[in-house]
C-alpha atoms as a PDB file:
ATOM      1  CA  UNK A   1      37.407 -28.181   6.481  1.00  0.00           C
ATOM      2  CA  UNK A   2      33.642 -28.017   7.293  1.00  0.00           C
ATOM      3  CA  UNK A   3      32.587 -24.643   8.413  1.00  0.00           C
ATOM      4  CA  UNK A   4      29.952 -24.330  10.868  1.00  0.00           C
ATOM      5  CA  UNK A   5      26.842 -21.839  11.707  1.00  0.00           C
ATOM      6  CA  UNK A   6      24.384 -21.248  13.816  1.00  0.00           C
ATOM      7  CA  UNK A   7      21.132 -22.234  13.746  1.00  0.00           C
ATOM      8  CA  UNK A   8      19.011 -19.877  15.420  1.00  0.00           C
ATOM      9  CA  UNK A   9      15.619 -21.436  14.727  1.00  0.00           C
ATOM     10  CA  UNK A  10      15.264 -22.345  18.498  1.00  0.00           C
ATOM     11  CA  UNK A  11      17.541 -25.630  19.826  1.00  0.00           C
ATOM     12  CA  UNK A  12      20.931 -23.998  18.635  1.00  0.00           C
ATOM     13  CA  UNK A  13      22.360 -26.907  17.022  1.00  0.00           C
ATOM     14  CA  UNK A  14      25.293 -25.711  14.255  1.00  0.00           C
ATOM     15  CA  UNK A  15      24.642 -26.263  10.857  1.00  0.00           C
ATOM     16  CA  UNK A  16      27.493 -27.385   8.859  1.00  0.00           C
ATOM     17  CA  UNK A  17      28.741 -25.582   5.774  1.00  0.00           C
ATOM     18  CA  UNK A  18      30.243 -27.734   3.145  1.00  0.00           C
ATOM     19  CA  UNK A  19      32.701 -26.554   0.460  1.00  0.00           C
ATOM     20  CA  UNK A  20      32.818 -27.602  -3.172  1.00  0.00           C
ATOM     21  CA  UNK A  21      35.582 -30.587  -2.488  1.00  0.00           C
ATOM     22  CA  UNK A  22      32.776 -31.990   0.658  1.00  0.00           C
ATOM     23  CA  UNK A  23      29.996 -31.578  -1.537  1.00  0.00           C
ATOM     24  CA  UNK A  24      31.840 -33.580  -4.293  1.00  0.00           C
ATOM     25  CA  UNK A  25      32.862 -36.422  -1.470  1.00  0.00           C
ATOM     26  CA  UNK A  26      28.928 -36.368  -0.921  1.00  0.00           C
ATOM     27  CA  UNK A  27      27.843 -36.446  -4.778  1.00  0.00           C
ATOM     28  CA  UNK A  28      29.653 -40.035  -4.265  1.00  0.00           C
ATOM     29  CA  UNK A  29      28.220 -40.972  -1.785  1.00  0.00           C
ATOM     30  CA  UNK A  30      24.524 -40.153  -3.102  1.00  0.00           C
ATOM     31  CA  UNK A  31      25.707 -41.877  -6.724  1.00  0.00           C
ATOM     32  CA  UNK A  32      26.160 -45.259  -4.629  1.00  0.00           C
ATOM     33  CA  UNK A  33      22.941 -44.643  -3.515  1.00  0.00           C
ATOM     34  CA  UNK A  34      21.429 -44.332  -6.981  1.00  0.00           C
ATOM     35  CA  UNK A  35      23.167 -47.272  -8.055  1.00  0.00           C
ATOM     36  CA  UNK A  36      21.077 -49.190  -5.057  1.00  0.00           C
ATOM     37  CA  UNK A  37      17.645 -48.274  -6.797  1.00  0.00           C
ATOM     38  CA  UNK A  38      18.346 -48.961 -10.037  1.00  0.00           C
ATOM     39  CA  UNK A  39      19.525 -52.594  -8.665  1.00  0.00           C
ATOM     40  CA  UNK A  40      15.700 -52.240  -6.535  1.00  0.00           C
ATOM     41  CA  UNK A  41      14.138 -51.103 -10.041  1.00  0.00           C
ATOM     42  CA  UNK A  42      15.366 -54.276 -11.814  1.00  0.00           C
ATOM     43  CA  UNK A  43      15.366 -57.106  -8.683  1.00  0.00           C
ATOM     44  CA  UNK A  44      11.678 -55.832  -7.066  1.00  0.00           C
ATOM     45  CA  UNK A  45       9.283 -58.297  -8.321  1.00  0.00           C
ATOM     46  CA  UNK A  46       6.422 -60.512  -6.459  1.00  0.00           C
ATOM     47  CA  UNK A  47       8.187 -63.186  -5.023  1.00  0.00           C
ATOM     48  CA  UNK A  48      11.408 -61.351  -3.542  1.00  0.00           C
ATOM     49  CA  UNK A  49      11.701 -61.264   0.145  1.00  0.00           C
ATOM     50  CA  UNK A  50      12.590 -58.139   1.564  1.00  0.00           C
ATOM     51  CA  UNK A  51      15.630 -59.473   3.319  1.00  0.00           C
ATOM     52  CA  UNK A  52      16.926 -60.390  -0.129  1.00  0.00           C
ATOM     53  CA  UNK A  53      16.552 -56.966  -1.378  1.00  0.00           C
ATOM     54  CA  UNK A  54      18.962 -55.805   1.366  1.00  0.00           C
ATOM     55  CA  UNK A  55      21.455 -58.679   1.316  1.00  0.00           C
ATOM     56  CA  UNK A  56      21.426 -57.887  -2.276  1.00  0.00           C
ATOM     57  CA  UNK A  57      21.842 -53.696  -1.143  1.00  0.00           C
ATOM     58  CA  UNK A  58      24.437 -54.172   1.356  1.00  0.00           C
ATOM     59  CA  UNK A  59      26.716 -56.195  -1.036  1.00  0.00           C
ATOM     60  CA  UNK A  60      26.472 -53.130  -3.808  1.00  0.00           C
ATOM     61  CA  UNK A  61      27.391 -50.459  -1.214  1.00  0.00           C
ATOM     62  CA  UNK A  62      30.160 -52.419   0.181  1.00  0.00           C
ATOM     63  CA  UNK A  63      31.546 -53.344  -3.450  1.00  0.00           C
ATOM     64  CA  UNK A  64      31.657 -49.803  -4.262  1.00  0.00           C
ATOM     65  CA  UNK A  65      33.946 -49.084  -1.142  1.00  0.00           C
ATOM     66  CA  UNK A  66      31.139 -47.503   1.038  1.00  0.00           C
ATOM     67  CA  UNK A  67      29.808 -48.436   4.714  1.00  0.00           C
ATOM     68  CA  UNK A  68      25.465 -48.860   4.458  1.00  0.00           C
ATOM     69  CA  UNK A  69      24.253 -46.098   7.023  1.00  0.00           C
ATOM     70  CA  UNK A  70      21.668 -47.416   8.383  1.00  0.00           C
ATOM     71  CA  UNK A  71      22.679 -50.923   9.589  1.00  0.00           C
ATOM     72  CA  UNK A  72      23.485 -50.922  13.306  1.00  0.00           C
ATOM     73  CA  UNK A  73      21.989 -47.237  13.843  1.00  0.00           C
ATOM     74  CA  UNK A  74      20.621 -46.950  16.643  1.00  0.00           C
ATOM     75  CA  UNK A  75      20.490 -50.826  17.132  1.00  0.00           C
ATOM     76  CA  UNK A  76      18.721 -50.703  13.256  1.00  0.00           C
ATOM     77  CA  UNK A  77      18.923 -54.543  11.649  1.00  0.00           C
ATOM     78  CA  UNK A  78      18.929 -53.660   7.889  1.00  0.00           C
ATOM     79  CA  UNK A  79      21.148 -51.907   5.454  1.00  0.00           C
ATOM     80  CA  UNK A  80      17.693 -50.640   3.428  1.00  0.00           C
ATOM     81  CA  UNK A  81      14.480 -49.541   5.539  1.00  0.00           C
ATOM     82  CA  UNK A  82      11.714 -51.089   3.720  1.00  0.00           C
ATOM     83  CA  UNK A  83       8.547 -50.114   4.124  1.00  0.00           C
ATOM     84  CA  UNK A  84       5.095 -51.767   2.679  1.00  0.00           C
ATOM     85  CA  UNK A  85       1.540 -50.098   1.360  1.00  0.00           C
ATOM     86  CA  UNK A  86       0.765 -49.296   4.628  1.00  0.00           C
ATOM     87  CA  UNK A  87       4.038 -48.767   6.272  1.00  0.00           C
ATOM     88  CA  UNK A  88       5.610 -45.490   6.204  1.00  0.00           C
ATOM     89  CA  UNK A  89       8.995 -45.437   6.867  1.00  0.00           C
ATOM     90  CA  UNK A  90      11.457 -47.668   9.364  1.00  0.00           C
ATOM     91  CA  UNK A  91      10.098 -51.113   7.989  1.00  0.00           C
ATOM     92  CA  UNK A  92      12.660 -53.360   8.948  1.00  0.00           C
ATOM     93  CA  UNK A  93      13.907 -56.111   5.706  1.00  0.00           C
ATOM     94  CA  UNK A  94      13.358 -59.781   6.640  1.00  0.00           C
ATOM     95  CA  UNK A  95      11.004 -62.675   5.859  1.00  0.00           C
ATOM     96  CA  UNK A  96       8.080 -60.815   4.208  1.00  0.00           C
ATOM     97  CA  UNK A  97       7.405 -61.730   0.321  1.00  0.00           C
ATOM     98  CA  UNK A  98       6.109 -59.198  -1.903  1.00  0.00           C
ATOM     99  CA  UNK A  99       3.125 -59.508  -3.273  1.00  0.00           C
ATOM    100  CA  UNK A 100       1.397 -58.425  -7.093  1.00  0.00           C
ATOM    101  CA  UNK A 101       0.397 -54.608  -6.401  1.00  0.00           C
ATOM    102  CA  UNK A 102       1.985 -53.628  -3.016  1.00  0.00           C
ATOM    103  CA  UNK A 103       3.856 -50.822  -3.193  1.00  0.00           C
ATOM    104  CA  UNK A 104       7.540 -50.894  -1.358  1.00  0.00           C
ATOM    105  CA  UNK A 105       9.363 -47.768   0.067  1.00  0.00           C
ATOM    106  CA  UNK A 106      13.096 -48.133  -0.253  1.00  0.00           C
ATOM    107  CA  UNK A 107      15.120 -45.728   2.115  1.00  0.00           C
ATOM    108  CA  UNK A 108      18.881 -46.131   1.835  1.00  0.00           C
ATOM    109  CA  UNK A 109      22.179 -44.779   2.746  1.00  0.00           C
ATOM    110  CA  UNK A 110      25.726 -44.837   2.129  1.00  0.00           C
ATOM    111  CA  UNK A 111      28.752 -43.173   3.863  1.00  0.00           C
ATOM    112  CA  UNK A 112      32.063 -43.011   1.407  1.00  0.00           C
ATOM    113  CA  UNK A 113      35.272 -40.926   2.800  1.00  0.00           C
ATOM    114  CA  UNK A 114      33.345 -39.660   5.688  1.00  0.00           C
ATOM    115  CA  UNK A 115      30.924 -38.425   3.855  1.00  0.00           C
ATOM    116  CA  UNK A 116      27.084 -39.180   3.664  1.00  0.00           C
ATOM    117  CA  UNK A 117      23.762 -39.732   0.816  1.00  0.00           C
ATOM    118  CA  UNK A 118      20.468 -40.810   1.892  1.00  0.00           C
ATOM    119  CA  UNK A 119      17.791 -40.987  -0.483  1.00  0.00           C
ATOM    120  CA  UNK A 120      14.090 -43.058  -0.657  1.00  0.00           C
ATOM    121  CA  UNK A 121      12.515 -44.143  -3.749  1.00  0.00           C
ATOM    122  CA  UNK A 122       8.844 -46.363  -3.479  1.00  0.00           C
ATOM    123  CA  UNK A 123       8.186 -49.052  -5.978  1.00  0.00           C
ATOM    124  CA  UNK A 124       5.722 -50.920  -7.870  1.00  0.00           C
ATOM    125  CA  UNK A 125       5.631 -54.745  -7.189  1.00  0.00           C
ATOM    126  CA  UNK A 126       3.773 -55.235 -10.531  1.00  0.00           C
ATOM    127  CA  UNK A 127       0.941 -53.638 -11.878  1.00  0.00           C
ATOM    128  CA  UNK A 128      -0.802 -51.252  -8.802  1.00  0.00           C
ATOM    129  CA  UNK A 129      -3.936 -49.688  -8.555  1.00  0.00           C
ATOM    130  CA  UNK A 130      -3.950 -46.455 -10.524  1.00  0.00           C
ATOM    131  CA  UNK A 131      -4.709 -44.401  -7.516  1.00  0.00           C
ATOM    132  CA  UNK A 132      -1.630 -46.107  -5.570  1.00  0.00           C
ATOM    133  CA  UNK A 133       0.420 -44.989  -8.845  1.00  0.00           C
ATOM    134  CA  UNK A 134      -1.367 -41.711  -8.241  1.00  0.00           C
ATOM    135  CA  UNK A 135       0.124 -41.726  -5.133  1.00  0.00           C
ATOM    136  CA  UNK A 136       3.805 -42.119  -5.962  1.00  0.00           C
ATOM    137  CA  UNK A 137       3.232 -39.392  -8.650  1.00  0.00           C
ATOM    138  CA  UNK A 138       1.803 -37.012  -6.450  1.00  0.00           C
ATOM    139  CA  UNK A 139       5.175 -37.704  -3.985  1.00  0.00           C
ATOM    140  CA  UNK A 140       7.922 -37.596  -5.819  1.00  0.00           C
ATOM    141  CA  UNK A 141       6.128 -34.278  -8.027  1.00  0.00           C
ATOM    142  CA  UNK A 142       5.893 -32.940  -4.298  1.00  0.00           C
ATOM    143  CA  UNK A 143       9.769 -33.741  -3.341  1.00  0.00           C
ATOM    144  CA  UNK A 144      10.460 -32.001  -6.743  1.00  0.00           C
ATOM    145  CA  UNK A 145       8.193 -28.499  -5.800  1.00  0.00           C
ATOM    146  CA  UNK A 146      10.200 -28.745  -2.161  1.00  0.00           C
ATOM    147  CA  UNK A 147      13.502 -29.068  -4.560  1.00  0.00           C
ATOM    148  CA  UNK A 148      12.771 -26.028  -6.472  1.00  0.00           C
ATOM    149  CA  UNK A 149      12.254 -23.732  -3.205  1.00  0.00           C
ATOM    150  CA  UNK A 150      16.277 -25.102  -2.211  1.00  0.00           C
ATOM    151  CA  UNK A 151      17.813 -21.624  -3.103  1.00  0.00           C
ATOM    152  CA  UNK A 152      20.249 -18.963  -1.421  1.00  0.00           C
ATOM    153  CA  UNK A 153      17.884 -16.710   0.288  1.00  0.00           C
ATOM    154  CA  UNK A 154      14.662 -19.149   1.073  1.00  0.00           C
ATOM    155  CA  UNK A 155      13.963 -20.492   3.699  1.00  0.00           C
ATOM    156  CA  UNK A 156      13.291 -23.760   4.866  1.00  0.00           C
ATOM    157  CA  UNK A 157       9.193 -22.966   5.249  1.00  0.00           C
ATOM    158  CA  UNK A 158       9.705 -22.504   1.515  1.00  0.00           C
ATOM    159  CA  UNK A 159      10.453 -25.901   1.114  1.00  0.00           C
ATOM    160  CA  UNK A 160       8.155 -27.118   3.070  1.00  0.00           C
ATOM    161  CA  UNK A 161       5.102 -25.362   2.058  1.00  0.00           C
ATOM    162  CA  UNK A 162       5.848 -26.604  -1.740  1.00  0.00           C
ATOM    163  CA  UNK A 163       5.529 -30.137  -0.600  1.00  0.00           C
ATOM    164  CA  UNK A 164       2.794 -29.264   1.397  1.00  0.00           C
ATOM    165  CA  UNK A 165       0.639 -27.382  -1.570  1.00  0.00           C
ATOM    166  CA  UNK A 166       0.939 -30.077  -4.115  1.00  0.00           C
ATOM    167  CA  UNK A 167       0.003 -33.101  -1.699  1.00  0.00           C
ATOM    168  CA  UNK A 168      -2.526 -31.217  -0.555  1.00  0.00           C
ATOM    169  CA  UNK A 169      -3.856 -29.850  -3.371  1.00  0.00           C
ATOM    170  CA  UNK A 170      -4.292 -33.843  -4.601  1.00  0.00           C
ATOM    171  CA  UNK A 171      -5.934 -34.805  -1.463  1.00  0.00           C
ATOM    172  CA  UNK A 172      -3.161 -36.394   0.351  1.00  0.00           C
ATOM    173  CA  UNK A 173      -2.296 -36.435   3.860  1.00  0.00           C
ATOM    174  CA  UNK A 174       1.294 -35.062   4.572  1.00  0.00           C
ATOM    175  CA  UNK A 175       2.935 -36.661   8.161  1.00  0.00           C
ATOM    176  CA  UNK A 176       4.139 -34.341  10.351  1.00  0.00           C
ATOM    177  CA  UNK A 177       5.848 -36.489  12.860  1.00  0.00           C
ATOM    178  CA  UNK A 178       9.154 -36.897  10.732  1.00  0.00           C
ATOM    179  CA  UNK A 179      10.847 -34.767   9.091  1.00  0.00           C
ATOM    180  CA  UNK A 180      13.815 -34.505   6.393  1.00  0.00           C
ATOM    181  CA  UNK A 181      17.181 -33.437   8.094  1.00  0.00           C
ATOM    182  CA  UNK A 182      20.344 -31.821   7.297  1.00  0.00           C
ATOM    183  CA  UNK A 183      23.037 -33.892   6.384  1.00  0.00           C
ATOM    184  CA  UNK A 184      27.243 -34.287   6.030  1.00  0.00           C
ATOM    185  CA  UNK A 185      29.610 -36.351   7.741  1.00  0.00           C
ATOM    186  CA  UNK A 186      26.625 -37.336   9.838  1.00  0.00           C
ATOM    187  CA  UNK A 187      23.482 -39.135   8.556  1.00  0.00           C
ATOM    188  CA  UNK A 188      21.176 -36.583  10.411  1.00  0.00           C
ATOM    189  CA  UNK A 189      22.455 -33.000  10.887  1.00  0.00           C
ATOM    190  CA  UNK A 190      20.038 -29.725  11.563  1.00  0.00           C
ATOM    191  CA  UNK A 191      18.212 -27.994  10.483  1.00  0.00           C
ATOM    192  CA  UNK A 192      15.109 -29.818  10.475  1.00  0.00           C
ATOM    193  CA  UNK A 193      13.139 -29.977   7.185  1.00  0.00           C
ATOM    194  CA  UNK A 194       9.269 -30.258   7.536  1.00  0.00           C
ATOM    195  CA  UNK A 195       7.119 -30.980   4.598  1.00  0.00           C
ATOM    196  CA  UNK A 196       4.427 -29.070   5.935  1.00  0.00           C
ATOM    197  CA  UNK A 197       5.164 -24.953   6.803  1.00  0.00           C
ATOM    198  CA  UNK A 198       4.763 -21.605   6.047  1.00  0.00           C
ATOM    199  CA  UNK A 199       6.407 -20.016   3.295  1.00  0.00           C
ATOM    200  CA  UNK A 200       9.390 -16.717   4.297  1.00  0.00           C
ATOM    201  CA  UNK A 201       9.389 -18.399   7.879  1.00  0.00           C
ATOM    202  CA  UNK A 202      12.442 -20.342   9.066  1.00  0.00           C
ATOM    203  CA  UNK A 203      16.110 -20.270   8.758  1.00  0.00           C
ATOM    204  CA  UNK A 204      17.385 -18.793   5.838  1.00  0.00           C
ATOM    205  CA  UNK A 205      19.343 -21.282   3.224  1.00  0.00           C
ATOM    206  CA  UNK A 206      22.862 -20.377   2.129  1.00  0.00           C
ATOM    207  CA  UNK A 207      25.493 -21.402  -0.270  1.00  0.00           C
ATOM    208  CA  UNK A 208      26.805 -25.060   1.221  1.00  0.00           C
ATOM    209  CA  UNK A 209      23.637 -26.943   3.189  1.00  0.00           C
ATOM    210  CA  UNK A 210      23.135 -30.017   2.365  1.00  0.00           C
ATOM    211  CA  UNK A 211      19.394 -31.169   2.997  1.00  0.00           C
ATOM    212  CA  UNK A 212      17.954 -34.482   2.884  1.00  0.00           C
ATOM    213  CA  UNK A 213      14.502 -33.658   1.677  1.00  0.00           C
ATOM    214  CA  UNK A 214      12.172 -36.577   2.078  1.00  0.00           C
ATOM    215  CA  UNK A 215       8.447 -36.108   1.750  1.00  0.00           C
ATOM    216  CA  UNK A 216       6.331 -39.062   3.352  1.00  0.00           C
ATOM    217  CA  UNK A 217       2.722 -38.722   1.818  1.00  0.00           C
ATOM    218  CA  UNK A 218      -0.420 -40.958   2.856  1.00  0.00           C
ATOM    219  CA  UNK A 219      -3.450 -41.487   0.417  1.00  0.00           C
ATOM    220  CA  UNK A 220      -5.378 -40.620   3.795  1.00  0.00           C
ATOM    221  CA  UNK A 221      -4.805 -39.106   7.402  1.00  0.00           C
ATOM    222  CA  UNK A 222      -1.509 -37.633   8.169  1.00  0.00           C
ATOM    223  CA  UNK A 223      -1.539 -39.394  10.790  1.00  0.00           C
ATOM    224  CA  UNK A 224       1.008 -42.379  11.889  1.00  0.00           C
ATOM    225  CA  UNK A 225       1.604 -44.576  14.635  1.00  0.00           C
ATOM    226  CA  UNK A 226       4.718 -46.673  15.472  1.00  0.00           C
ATOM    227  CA  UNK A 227       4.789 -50.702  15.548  1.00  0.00           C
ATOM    228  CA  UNK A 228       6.140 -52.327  18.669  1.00  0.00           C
ATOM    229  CA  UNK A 229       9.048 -53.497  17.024  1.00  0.00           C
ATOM    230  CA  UNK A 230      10.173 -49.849  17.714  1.00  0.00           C
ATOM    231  CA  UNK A 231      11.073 -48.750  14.229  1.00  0.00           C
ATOM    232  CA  UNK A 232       8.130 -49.447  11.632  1.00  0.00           C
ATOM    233  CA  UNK A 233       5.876 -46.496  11.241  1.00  0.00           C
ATOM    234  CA  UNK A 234       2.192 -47.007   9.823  1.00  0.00           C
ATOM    235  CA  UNK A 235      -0.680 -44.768   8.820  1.00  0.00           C
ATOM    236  CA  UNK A 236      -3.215 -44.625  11.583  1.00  0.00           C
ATOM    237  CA  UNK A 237      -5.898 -45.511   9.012  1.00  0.00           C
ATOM    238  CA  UNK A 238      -4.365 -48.201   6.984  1.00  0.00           C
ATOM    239  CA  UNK A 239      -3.912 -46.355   3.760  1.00  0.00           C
ATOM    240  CA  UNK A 240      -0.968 -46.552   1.403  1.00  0.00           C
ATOM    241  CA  UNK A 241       1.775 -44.180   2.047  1.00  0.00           C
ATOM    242  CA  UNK A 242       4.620 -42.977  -0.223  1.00  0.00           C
ATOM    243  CA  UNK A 243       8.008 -41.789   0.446  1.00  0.00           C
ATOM    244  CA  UNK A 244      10.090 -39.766  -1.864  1.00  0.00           C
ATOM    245  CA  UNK A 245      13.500 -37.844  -0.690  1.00  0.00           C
ATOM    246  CA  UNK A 246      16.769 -36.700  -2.411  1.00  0.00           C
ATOM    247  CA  UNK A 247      20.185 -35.198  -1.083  1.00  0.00           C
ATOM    248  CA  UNK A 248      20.198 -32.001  -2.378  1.00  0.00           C
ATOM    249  CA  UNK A 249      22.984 -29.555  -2.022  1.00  0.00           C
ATOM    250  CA  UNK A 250      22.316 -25.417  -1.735  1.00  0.00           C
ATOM    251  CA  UNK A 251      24.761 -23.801  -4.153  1.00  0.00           C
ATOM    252  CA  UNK A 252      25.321 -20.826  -6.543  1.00  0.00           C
ATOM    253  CA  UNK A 253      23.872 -22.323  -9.539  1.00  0.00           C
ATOM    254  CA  UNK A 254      20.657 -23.499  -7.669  1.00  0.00           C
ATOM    255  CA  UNK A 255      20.032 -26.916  -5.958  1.00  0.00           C
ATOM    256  CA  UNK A 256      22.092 -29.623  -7.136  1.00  0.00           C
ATOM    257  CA  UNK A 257      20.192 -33.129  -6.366  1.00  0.00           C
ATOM    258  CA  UNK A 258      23.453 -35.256  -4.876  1.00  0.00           C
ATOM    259  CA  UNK A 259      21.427 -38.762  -4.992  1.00  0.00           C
ATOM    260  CA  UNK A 260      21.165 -39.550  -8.526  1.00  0.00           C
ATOM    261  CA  UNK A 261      23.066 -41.018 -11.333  1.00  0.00           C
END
């Protein structure tokens, strides 16, 4: 059964504590989800529509005996949220054809036995400017520094300010409107994760959290505004934006990245 604590960082939300057996449910779940990208890795191309990226997404998850998180939350359309150069996050799949050197966030879920993964991976479309590749290396090295700080005894402003150091550091602009999230038998869960903080403040990681840590990093401002279609979110200035994240499990061995292979 999950166990549950409090999180006293201010809204008092609990915090669910997962035991080996959950976290093992979830390292399913995030495997499904790796198994989505490396079907993105070999379908993205210029030509593809979005839309046919998720069609081809949904019928993956639901082959492997999994529900696709995202479709129908909160009234969301798509099984993937796929987001373009200058789309952040929340881009919604349909008619759009990729193009020769965009660059495509893919954000996915799956929920298997009650049990969630959510992980984002952005993609070449062909050959892309070496500073957009610059980009996505800068990102996921980021979401790697925030993965290192995931240990019994940090806290989550350790986390945070290791994204923050190595985006910054390269020049990058780091959103602080969204957030990653804790995660479980629900898609979002507390604590929140920022990827922007200070390091020894925040609430204090023990054995069994599960984070979904997801840094969003623009080539320019931080800053983002939302489409009226009510989901996409774009940089204020235009720029490319990356997104990285992983499911990543606190344990006694160190953080165990659930969303992979």
């Amino acid at each position: 059964m999950l166990a549950e604590v409090w999180d006293r960082i201010g809204d008092n939300r609990m915090i669910t504590i997962k035991n080996v057996e959950e976290i093992a449910v979830m390292r399913r779940a995030g495997r499904i989800v790796a198994e989505v990208f490396e079907l993105m890795r070999e379908k993205i191309r210029p030509g593809i529509t979005t839309g046919e990226l998720d069609m081809l997404a949904e019928r993956l998850i639901r082959k492997r005996g999994a529900v696709p998180l995202f479709k129908g939350y909160n009234g969301f359309p798509g099984t993937l949220c796929m987001s373009v150069n200058e789309q952040v996050i929340h881009g919604i799949p349909g008619k759009l054809v990729l193009q020769e050197g965009d660059i495509v966030s893919v954000d996915v879920g799956a929920r298997i036995d009650g049990f969630c993964g959510d992980a984002a991976r952005t993609f070449a479309v062909g050959r892309i400017a070496p500073e957009v590749q610059r980009l996505l290396d800068v990102t996921e090295e980021s979401l790697n520094a925030g993965i290192g700080q995931a240990v019994i005894g940090n806290r989550i402003g350790d986390i945070a300010h290791a994204v923050q150091t190595v985006a910054e550091a390269a020049g990058y602009g780091v959103v602080r409107d969204y957030t990653g999230h804790g995660i479980g038998r629900d898609l979002h869960e507390a604590p929140d994760v920022p990827n922007y903080g200070t390091p020894g403040r925040g609430l204090r990681l023990v054995s069994g959290m599960a984070l979904a840590l997801e840094p969003m990093i623009n080539m320019g401002t931080h800053q983002v505004r939302e489409l009226k279609d009510g989901w996409t979110v774009v940089t204020l200035d235009g720029k490319p934006s990356a997104h990285f994240e992983n499911t990543v499990a606190i344990t006694p061995d160190g953080p165990v990245v659930l969303t992979v292979l």
